[in-house]
N, C-alpha and C. Protein backbone atom coordinates (compact mmCIF):
# COMPACT_ATOMS: atom_id res chain seq x y z
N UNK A 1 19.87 41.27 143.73
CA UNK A 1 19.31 41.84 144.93
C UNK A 1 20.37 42.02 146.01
N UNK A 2 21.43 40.76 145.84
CA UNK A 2 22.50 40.96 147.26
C UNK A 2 23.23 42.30 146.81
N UNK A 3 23.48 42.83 145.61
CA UNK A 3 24.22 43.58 145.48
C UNK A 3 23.93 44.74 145.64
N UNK A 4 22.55 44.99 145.37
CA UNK A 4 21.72 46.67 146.06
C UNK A 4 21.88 46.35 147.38
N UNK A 5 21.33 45.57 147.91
CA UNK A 5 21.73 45.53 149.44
C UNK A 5 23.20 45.83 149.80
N UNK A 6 24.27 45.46 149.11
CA UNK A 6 25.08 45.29 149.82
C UNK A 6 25.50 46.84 149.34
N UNK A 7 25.10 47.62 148.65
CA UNK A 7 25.64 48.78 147.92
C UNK A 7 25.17 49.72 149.06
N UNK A 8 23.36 49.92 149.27
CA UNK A 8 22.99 50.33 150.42
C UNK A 8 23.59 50.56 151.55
N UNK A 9 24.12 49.35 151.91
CA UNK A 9 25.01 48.89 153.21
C UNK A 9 26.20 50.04 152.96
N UNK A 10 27.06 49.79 151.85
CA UNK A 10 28.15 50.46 151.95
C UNK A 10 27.52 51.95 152.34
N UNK A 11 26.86 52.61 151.28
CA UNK A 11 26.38 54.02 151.20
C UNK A 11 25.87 54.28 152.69
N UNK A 12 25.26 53.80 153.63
CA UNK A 12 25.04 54.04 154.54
C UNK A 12 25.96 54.13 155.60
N UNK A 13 27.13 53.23 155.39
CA UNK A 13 28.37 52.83 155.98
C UNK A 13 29.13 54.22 155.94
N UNK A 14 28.94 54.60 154.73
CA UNK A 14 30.15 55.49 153.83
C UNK A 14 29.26 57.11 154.93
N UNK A 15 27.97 57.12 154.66
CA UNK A 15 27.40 58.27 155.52
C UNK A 15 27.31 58.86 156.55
N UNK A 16 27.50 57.43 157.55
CA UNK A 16 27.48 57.37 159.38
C UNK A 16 28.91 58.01 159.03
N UNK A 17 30.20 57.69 158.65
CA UNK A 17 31.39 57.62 158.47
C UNK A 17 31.59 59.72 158.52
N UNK A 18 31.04 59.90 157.48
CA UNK A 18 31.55 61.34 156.92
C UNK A 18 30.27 62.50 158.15
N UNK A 19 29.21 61.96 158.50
CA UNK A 19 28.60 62.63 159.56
C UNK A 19 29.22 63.72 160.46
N UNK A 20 28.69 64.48 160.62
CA UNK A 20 29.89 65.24 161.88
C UNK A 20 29.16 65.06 163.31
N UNK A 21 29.87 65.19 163.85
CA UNK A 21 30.14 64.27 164.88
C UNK A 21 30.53 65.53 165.88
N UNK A 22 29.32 66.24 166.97
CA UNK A 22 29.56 66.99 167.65
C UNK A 22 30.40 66.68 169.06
N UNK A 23 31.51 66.93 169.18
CA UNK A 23 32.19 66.90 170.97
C UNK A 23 31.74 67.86 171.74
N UNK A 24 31.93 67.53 172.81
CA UNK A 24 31.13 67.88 173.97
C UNK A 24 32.18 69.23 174.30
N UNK A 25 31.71 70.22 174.53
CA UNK A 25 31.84 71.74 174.65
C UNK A 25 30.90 72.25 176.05
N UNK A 26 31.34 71.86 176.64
CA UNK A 26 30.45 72.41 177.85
C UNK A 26 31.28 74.08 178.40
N UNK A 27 30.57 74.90 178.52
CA UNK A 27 30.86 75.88 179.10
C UNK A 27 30.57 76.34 180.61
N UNK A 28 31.64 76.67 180.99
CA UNK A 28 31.61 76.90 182.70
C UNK A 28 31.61 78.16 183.29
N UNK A 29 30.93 78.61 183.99
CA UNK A 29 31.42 79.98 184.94
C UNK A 29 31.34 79.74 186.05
N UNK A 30 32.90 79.47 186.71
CA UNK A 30 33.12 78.71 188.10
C UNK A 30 33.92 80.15 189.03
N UNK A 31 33.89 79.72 189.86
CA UNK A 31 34.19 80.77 191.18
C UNK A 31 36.12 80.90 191.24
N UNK A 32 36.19 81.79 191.33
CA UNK A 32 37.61 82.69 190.91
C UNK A 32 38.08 82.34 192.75
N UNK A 33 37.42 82.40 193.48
CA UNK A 33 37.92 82.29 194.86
C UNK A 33 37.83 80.79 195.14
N UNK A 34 37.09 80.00 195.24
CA UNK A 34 37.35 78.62 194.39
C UNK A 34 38.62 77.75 194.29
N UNK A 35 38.59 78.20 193.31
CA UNK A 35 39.93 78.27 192.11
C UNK A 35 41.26 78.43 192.75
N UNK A 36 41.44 79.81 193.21
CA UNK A 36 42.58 80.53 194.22
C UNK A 36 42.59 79.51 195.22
N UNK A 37 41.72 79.22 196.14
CA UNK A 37 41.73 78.11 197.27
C UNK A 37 42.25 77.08 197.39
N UNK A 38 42.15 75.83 196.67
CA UNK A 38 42.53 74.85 196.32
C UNK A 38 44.38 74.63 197.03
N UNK A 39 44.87 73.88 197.36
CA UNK A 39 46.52 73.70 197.88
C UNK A 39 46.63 73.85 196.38
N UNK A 40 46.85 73.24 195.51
CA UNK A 40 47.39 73.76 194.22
C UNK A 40 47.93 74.84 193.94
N UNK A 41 47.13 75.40 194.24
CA UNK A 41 47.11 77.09 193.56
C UNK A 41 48.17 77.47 194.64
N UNK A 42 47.72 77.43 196.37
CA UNK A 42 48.73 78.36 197.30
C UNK A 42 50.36 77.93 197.13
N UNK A 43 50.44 76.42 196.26
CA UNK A 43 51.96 75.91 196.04
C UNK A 43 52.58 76.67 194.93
N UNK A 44 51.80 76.73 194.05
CA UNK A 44 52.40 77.24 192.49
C UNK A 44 52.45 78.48 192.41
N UNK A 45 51.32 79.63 192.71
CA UNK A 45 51.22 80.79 192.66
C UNK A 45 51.91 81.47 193.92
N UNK A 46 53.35 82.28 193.64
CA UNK A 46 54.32 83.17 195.06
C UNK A 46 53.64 83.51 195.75
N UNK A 47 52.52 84.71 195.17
CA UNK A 47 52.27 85.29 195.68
C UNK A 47 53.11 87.08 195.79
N UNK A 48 54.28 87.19 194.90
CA UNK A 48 54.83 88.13 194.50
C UNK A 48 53.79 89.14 193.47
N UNK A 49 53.06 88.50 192.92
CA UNK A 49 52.30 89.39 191.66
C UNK A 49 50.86 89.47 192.63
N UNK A 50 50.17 90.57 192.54
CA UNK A 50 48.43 90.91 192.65
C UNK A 50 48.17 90.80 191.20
N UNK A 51 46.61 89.96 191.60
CA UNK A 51 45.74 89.99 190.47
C UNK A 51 44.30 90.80 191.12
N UNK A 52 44.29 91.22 189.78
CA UNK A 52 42.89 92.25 189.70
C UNK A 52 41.77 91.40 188.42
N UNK A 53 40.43 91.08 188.99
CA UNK A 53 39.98 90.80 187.76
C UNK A 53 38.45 91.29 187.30
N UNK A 54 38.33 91.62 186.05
CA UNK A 54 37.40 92.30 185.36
C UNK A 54 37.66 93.89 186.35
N UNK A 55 36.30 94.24 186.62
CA UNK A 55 36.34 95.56 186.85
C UNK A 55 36.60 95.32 188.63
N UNK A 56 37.49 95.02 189.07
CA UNK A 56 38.28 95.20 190.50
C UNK A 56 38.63 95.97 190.39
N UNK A 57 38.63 97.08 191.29
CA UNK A 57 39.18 98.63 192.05
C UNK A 57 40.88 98.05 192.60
N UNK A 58 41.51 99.00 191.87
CA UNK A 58 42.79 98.74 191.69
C UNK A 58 43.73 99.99 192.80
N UNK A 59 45.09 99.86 193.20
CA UNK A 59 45.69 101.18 192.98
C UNK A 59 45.64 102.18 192.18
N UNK A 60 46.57 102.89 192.43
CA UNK A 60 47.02 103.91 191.17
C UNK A 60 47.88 102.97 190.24
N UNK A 61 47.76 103.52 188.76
CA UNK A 61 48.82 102.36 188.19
C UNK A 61 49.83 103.68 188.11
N UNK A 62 51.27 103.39 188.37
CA UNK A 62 52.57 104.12 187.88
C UNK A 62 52.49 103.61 186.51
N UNK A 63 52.82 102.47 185.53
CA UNK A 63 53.31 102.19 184.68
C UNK A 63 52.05 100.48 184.22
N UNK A 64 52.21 100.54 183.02
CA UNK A 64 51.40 99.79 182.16
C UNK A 64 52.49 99.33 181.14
N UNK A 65 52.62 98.33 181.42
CA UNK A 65 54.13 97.17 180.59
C UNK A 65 53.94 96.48 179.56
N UNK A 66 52.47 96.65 179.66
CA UNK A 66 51.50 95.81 178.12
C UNK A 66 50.49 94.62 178.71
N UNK A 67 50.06 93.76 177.67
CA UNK A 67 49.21 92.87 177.95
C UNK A 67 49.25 91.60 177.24
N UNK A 68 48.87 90.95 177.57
CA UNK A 68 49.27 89.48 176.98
C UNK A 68 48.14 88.50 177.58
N UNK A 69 47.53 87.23 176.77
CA UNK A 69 46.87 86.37 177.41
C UNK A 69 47.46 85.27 177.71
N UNK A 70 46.92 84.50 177.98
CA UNK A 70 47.25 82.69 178.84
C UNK A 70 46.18 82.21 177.96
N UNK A 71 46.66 81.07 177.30
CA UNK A 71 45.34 80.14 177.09
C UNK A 71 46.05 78.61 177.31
N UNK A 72 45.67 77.73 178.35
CA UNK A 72 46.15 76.57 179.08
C UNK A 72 44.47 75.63 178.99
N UNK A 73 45.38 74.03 178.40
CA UNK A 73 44.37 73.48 178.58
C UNK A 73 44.80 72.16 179.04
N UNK A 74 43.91 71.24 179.45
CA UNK A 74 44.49 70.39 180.92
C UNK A 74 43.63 69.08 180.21
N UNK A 75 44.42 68.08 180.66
CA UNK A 75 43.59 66.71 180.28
C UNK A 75 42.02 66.52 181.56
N UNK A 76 41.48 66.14 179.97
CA UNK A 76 40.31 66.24 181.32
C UNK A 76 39.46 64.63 181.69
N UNK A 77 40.49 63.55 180.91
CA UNK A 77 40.03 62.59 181.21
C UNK A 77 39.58 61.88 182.84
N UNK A 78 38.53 61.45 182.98
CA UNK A 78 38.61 60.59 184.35
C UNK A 78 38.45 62.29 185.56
N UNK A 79 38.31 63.50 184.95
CA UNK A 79 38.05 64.24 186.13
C UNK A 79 36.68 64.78 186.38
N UNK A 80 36.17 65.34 187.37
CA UNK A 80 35.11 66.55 187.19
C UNK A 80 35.37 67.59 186.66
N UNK A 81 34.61 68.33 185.54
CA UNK A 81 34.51 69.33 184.78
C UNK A 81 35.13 70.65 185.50
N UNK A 82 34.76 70.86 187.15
CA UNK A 82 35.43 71.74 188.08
C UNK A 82 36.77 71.16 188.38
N UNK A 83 37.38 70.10 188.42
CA UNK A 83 38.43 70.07 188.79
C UNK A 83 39.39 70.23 187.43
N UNK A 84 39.06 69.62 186.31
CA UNK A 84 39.78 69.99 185.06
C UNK A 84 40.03 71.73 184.79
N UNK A 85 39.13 72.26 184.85
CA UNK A 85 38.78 73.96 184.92
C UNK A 85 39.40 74.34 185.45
N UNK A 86 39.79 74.39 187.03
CA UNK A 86 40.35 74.77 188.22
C UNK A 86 41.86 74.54 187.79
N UNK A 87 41.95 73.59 187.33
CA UNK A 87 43.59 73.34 187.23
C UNK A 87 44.04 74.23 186.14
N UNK A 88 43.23 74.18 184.56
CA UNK A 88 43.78 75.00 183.48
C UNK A 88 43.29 76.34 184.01
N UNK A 89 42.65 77.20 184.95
CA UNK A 89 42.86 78.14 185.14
C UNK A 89 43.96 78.60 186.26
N UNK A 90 44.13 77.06 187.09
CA UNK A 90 45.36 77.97 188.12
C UNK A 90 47.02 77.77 186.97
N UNK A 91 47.07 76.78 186.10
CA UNK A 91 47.96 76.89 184.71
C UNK A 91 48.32 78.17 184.20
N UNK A 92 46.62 78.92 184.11
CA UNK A 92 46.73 79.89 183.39
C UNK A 92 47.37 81.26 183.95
N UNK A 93 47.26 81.08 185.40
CA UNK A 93 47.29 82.17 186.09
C UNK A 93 48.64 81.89 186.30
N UNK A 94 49.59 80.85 186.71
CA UNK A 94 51.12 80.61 186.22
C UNK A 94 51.56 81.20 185.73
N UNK A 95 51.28 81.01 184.22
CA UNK A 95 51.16 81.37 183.01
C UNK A 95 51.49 83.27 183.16
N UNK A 96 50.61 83.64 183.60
CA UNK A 96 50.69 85.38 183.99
C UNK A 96 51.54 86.09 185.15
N UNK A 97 51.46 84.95 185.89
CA UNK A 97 52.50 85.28 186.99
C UNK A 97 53.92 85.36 186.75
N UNK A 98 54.24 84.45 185.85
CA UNK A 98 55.61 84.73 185.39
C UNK A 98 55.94 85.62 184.40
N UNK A 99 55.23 86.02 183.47
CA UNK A 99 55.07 87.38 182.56
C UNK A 99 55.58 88.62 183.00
N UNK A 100 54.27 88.29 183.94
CA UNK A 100 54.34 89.59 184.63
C UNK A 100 55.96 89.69 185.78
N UNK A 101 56.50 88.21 186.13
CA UNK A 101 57.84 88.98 187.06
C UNK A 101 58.73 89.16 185.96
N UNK A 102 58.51 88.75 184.56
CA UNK A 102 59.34 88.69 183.65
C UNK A 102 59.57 90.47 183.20
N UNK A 103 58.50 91.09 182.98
CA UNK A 103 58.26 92.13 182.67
C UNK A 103 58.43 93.37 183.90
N UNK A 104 58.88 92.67 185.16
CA UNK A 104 59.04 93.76 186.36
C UNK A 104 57.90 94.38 186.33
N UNK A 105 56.69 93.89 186.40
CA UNK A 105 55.52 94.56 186.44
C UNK A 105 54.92 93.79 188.32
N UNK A 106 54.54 94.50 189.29
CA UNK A 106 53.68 93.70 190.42
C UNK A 106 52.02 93.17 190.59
N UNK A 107 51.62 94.13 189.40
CA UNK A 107 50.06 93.38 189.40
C UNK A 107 49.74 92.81 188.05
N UNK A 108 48.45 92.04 187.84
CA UNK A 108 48.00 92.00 186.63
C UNK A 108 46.34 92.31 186.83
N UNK A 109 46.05 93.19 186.19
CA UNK A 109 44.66 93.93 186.07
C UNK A 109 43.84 93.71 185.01
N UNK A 110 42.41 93.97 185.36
CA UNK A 110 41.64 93.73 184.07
C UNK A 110 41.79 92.43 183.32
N UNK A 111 41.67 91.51 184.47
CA UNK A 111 41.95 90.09 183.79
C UNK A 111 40.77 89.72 183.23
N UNK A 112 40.23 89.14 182.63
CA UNK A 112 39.65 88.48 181.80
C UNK A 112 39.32 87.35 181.01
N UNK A 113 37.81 86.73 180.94
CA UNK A 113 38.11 85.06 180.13
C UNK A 113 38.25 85.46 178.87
N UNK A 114 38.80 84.69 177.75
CA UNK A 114 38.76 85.28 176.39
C UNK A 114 38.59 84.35 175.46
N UNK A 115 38.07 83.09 176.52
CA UNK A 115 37.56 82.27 175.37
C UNK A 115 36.83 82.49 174.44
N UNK A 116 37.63 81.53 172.95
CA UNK A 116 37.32 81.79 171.52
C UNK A 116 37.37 83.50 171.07
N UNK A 117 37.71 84.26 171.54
CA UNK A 117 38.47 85.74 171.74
C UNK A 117 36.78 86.39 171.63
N UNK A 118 36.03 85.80 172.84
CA UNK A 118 34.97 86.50 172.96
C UNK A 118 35.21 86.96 174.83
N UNK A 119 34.87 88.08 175.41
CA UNK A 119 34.95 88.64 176.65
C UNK A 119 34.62 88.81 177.56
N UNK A 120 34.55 87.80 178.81
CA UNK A 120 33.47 87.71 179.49
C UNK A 120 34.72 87.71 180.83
N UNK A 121 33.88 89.27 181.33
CA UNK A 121 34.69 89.97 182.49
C UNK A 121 34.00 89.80 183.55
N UNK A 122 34.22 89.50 184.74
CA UNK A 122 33.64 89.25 186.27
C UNK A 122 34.99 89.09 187.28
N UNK A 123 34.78 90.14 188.31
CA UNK A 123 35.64 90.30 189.50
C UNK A 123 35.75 89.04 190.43
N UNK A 124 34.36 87.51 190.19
CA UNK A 124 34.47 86.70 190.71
C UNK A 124 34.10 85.49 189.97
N UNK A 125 34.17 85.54 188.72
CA UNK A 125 33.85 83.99 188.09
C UNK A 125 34.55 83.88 186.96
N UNK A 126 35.36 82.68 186.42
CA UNK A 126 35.78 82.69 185.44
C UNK A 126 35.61 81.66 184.00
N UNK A 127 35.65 82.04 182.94
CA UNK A 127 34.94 81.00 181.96
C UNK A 127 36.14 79.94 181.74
N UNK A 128 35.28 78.33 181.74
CA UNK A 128 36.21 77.76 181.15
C UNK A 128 35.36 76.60 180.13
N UNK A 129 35.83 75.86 178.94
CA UNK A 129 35.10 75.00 178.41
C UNK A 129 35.62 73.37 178.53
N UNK A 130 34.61 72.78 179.20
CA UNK A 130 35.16 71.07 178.93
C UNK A 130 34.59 70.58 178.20
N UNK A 131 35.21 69.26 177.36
CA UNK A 131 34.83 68.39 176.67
C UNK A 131 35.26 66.68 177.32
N UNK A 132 35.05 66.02 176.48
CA UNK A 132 35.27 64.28 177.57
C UNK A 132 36.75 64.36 177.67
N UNK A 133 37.63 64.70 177.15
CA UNK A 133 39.06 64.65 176.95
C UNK A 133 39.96 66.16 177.27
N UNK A 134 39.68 67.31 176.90
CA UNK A 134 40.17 68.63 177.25
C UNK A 134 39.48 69.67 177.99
N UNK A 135 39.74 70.23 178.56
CA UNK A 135 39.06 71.15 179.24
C UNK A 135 40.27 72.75 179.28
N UNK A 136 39.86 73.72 179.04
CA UNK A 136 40.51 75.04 178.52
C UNK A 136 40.19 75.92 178.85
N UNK A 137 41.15 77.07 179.11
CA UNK A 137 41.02 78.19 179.94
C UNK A 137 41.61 79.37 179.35
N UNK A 138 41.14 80.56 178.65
CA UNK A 138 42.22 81.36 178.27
C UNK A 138 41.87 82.59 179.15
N UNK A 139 42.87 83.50 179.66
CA UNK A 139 43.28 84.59 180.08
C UNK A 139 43.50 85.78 179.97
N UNK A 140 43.41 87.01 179.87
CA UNK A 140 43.46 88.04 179.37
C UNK A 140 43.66 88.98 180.34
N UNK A 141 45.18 89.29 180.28
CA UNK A 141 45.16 90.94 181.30
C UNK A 141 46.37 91.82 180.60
N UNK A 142 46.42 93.15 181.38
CA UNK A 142 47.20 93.76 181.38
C UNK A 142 48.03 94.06 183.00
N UNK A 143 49.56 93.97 182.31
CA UNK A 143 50.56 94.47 183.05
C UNK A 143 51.21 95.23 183.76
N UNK A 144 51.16 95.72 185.11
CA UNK A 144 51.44 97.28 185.80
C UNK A 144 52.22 96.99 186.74
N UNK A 145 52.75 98.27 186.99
CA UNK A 145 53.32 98.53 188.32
C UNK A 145 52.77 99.45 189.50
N UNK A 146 52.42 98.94 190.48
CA UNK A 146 51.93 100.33 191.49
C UNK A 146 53.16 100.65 192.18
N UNK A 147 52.18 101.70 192.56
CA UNK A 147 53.74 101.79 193.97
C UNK A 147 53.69 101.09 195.37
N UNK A 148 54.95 100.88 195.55
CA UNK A 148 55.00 99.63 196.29
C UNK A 148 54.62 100.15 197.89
N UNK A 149 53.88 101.60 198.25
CA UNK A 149 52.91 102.23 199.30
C UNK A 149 51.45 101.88 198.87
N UNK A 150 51.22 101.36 198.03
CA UNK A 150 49.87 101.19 197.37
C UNK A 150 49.86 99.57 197.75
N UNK A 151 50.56 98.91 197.29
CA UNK A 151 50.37 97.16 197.86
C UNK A 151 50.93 97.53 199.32
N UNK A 152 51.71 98.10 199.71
CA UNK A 152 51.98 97.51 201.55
C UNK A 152 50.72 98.30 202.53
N UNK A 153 50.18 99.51 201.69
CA UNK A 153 48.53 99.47 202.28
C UNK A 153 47.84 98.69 202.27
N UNK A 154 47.37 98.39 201.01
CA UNK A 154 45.98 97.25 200.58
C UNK A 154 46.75 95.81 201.46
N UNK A 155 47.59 95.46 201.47
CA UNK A 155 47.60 94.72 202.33
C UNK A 155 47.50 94.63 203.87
N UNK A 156 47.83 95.66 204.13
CA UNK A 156 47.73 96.30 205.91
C UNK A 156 46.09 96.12 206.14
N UNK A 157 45.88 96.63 204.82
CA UNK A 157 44.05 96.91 204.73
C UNK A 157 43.31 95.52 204.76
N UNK A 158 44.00 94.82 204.10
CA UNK A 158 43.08 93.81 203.50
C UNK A 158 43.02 92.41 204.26
């Protein structure tokens, strides 16, 4: 009898063991102005590159340099789900800012979330996913140049 029991025991042991075991995947759509706000962001980001995102009304583009994403993900132990987010998206936007001075391009347009390479475009919110330990942000734009009467308006303007 001890030995069915104890066989039980194992087999049940052996089952909890091989189970899958869902992590926490929370999905976010947090505020893009937000995000930008934070001292973080006004230290790291020049301010040399414009970002445009989802369907934002842009200049004229002169030139299109290509496109490339960001995908940055941030420890998310011990934080709030918005502050883990906030950070791998101002990462991410790093991430594009230097691309783009790399590429002599001044804006990045048509940005985009692209988490799990699915597309979720908004001029003011951006997707990010946490779990108890990571939290992740990927990015998606393309590369341009306006003319540099087109940014010293919109800024006069703006």
């Amino acid at each position: 009898m001890k030995k069915i029991i104890s066989s039980m025991i194992s087999i049940i042991f052996a089952l909890a063991l091989t189970w899958p075991v869902e992590a926490r995947n929370t999905k976010h759509l947090l505020p893009i102005a937000v995000a930008l706000a934070v001292k973080d962001a006004q230290d790291k980001l020049d301010g040399s590159i414009k970002f445009y995102f989802g369907s934002q009304e842009t200049p004229k583009i002169l030139t299109k340099l290509g496109s490339d994403m960001s995908n940055r993900k941030t420890n998310a132990f011990g934080k709030s789900d918005e502050k883990a987010c906030n950070w791998a998206f101002l990462s991410a936007m790093v991430a594009l800012e230097k691309r783009a001075q790399q590429l002599g391009a001044n804006a990045v347009v048509n940005i985009v979330s692209y988490y799990d390479r699915i597309v979720m475009s908004s001029p003011t919110e951006f997707e990010c996913h946490a779990g108890a330990i990571i939290a992740g942000v990927v990015l998606k734009g393309d590369f341009v140049k306006f003319a540099e009467e087109s940014l010293t308006r919109e800024t006069s303007e703006g």
